[in-house]
C-alpha atoms as a PDB file:
ATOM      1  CA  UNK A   1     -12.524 -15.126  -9.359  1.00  0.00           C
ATOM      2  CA  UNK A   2     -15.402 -14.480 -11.917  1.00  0.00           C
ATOM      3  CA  UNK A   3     -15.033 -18.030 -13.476  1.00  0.00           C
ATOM      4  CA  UNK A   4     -15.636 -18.809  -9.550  1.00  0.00           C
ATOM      5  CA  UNK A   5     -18.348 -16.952  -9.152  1.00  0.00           C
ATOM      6  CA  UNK A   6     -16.742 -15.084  -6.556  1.00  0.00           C
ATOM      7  CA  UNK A   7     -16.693 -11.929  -7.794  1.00  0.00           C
ATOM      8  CA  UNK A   8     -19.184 -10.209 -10.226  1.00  0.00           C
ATOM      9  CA  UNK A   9     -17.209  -7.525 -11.974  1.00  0.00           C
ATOM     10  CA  UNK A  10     -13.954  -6.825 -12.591  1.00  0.00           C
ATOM     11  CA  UNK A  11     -12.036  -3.998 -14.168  1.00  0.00           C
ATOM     12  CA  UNK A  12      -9.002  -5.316 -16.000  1.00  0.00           C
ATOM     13  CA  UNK A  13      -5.992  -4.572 -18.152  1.00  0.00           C
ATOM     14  CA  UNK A  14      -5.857  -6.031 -20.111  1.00  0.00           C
ATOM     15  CA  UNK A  15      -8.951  -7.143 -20.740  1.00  0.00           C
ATOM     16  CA  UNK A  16     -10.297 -10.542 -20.529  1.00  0.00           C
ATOM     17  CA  UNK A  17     -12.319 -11.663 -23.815  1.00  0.00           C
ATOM     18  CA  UNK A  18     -13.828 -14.996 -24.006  1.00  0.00           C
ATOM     19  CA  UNK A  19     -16.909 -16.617 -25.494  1.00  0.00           C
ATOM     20  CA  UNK A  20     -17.860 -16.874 -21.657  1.00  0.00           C
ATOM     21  CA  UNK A  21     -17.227 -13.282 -20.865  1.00  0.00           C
ATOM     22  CA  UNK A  22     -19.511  -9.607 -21.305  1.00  0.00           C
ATOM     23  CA  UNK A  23     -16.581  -7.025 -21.793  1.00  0.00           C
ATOM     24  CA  UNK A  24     -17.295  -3.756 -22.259  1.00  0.00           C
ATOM     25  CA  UNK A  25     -14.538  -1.117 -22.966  1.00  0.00           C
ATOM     26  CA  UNK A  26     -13.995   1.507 -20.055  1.00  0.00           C
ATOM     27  CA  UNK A  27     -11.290   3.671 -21.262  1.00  0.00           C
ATOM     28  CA  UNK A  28      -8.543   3.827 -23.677  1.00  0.00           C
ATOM     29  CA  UNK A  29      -5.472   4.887 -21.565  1.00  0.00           C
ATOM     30  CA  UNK A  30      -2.202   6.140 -22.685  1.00  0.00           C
ATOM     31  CA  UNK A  31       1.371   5.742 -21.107  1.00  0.00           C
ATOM     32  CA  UNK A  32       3.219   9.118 -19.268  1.00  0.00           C
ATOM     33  CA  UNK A  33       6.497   9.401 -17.971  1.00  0.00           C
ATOM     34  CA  UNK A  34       6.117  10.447 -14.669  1.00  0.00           C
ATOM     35  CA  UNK A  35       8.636  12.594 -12.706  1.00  0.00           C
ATOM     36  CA  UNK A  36       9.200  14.643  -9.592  1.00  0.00           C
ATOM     37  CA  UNK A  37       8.591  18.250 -10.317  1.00  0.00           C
ATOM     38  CA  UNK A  38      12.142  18.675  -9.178  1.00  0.00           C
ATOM     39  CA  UNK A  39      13.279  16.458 -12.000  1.00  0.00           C
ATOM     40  CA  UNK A  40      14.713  18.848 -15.201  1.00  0.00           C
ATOM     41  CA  UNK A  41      12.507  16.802 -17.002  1.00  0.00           C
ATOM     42  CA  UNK A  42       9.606  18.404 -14.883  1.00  0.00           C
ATOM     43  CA  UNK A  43      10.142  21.425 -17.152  1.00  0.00           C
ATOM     44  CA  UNK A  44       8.910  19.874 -20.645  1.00  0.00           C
ATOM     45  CA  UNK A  45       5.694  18.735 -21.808  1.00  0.00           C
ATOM     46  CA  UNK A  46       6.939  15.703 -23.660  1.00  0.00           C
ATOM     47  CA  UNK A  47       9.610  13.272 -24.259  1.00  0.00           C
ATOM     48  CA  UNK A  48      10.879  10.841 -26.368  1.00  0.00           C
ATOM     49  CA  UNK A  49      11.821   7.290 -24.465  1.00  0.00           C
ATOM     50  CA  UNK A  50      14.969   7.149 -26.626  1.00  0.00           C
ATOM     51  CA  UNK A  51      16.576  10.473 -24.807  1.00  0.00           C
ATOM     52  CA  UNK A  52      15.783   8.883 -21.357  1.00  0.00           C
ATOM     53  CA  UNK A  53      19.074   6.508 -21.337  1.00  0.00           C
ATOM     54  CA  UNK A  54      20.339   8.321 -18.309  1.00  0.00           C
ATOM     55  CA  UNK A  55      17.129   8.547 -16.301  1.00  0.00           C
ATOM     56  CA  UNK A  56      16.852   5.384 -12.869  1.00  0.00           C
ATOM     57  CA  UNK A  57      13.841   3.818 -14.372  1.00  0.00           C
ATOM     58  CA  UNK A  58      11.749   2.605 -11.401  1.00  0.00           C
ATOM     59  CA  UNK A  59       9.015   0.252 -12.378  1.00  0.00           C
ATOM     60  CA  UNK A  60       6.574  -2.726 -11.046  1.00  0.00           C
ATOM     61  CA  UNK A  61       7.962  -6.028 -11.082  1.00  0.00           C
ATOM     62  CA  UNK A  62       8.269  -8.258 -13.615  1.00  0.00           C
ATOM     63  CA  UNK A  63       5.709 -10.661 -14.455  1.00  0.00           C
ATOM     64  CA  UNK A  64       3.050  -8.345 -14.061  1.00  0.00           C
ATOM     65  CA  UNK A  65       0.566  -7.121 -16.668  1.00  0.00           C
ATOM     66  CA  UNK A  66       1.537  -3.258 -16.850  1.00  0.00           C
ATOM     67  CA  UNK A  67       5.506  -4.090 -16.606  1.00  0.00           C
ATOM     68  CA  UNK A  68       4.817  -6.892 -19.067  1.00  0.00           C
ATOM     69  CA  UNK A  69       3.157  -3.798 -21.485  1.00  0.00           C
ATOM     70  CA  UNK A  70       5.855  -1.373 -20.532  1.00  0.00           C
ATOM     71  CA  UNK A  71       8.822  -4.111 -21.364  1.00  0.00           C
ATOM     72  CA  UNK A  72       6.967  -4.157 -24.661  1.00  0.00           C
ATOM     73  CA  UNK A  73       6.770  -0.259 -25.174  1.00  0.00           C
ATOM     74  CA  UNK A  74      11.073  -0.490 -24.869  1.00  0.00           C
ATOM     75  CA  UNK A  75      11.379  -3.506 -26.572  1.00  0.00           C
ATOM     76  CA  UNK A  76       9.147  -2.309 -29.986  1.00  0.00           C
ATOM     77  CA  UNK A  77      11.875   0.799 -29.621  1.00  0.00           C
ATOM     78  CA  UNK A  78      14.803  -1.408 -28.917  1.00  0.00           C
ATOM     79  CA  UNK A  79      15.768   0.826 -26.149  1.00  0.00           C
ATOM     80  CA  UNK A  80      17.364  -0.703 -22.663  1.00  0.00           C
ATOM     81  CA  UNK A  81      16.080   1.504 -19.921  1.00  0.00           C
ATOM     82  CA  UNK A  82      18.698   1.620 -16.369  1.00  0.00           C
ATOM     83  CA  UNK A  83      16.341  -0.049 -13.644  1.00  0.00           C
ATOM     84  CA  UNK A  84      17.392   0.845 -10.432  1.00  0.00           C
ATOM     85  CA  UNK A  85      14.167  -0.636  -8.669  1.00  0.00           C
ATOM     86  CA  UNK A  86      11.246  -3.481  -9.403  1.00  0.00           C
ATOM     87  CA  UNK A  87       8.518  -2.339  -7.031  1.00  0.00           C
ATOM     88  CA  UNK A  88       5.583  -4.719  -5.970  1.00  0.00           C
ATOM     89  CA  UNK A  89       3.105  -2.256  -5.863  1.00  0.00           C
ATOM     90  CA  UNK A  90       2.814   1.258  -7.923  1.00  0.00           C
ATOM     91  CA  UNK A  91       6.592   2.842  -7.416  1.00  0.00           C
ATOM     92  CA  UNK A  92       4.498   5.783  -6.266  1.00  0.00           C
ATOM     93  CA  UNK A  93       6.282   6.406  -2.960  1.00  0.00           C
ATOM     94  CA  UNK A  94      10.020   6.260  -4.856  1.00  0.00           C
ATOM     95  CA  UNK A  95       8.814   8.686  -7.564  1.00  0.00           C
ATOM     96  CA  UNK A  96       7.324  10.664  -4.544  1.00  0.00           C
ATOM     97  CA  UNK A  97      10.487  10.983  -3.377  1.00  0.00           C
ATOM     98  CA  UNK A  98      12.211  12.191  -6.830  1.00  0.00           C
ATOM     99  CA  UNK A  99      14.379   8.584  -6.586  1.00  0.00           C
ATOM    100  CA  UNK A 100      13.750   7.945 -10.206  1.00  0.00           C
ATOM    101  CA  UNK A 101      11.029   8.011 -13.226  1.00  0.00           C
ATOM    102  CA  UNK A 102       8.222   5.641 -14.417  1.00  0.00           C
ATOM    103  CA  UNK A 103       6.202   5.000 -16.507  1.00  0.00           C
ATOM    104  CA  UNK A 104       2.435   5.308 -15.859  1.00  0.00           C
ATOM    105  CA  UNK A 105      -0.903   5.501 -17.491  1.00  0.00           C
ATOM    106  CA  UNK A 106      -2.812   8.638 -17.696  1.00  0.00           C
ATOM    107  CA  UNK A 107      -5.521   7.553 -15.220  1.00  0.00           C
ATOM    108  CA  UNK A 108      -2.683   7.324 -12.611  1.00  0.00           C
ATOM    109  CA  UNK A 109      -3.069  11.579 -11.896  1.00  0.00           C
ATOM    110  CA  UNK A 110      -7.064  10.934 -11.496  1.00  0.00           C
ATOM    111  CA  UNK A 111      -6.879   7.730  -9.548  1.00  0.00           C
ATOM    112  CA  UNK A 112      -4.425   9.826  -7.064  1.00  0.00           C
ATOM    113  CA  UNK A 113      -1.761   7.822  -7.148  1.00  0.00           C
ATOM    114  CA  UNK A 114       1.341  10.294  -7.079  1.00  0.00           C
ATOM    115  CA  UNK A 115       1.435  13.151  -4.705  1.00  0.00           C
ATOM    116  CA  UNK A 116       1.149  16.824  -6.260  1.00  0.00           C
ATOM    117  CA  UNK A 117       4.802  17.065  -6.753  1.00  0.00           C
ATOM    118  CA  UNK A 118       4.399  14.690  -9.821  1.00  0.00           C
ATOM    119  CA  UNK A 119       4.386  15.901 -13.027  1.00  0.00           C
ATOM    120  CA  UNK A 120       3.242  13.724 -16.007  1.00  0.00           C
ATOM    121  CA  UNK A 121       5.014  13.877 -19.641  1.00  0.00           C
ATOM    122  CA  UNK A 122       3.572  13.195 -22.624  1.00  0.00           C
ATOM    123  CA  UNK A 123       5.856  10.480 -24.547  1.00  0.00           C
ATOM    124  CA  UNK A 124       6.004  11.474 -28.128  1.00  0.00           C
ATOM    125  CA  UNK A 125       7.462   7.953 -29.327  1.00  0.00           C
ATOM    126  CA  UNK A 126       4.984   5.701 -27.757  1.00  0.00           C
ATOM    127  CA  UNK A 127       1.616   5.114 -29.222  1.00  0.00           C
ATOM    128  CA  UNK A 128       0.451   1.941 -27.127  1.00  0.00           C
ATOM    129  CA  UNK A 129      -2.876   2.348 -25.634  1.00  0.00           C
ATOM    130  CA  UNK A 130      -3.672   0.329 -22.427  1.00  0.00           C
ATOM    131  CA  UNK A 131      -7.531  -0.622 -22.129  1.00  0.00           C
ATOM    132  CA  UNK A 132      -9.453  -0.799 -19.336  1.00  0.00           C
ATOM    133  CA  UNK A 133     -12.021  -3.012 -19.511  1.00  0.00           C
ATOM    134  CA  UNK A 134     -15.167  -4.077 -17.444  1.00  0.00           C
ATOM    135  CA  UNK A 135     -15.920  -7.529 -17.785  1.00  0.00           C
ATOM    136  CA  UNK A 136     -18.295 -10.159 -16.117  1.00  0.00           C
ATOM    137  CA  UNK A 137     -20.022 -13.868 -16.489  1.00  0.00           C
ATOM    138  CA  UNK A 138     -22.258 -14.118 -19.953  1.00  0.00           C
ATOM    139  CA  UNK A 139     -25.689 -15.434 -18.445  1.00  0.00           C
ATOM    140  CA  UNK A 140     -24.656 -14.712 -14.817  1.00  0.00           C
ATOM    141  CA  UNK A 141     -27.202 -12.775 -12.770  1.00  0.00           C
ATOM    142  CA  UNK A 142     -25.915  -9.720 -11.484  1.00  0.00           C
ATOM    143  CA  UNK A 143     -27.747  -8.160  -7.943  1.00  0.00           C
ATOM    144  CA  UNK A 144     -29.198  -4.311  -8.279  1.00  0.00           C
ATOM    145  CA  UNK A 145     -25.342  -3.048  -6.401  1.00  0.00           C
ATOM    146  CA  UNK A 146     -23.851  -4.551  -9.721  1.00  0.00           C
ATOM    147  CA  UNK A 147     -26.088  -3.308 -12.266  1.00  0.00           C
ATOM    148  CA  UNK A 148     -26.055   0.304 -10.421  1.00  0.00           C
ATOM    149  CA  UNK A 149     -22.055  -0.009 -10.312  1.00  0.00           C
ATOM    150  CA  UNK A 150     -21.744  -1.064 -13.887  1.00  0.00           C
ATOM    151  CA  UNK A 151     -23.999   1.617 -15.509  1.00  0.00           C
ATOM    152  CA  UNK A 152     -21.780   4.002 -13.330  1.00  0.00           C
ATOM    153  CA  UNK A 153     -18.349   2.809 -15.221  1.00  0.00           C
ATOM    154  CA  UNK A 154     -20.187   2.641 -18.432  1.00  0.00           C
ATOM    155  CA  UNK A 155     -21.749   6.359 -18.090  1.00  0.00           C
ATOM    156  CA  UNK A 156     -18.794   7.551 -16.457  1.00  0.00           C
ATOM    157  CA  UNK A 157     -15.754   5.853 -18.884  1.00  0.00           C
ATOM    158  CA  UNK A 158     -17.098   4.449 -22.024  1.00  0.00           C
ATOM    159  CA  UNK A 159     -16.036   6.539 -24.884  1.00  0.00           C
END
């Protein structure tokens, strides 16, 4: 869509680099495990991924860019997690309903995507960082909306 010109901004992860593209680092996110508070888990402040062999991993479908860097995160560990569901969209409403755990990024609990009754782990064997990134056209005009909208990522986000 921005190669199209259909589209001014986009915010991406990963991010898109190019000679033809402005990208401009939003945020530096880190992966959770995220579980229903009435999940025993609920009750720690961290895990480790390996200990999770008998947790009903619930995650986004295949093929995707954040399943594609969660497959990694288990594969750089050489653990096999038990799927019981690929979702199509956030697994939100099946970790809502304390049907199994995820993995999510840290921006999830600000960007409201899990009810209050999810509690978010921090996962003491994973150092992957998922960036966020703004990006538009090199060269390409952007109207006053844009500007205003960019400048409110980069004040609000940019480390």
């Amino acid at each position: 869509l921005l190669n199209r010109g259909q589209i001014d901004l986009a915010v991406t992860s990963p991010g898109i680099y190019g000679e033809v593209f402005e990208s401009t680092l939003l945020l530096r996110d880190i992966f959770k495990l995220a579980v229903h508070k009435d999940n025993p888990l609920a009750q720690r402040k961290s895990v480790r991924l390996e200990e999770l062999t008998d947790q009903r991993f619930i995650m986004l479908l295949k093929g995707l860019p954040f399943r594609a860097q969660t497959d990694r995160i288990f594969a750089d560990l050489g653990i096999t997690p038990h799927y019981i569901m690929d979702a199509t969209i956030a697994p939100a409403g099946a970790i809502n309903a304390n049907a199994g755990v995820t993995i999510a990024s840290q921006s999830a609990s600000f960007r409201h995507l899990f009810s209050e009754n999810i509690r978010f782990l921090d996962i003491e064997d994973v150092h992957h960082t998922r960036d966020i990134v703004m990006v538009h056209r090199k060269g390409r005009y952007l109207n006053r909306a844009s500007r205003q909208f960019a400048d409110f990522l980069k004040q609000k986000f940019s480390p």
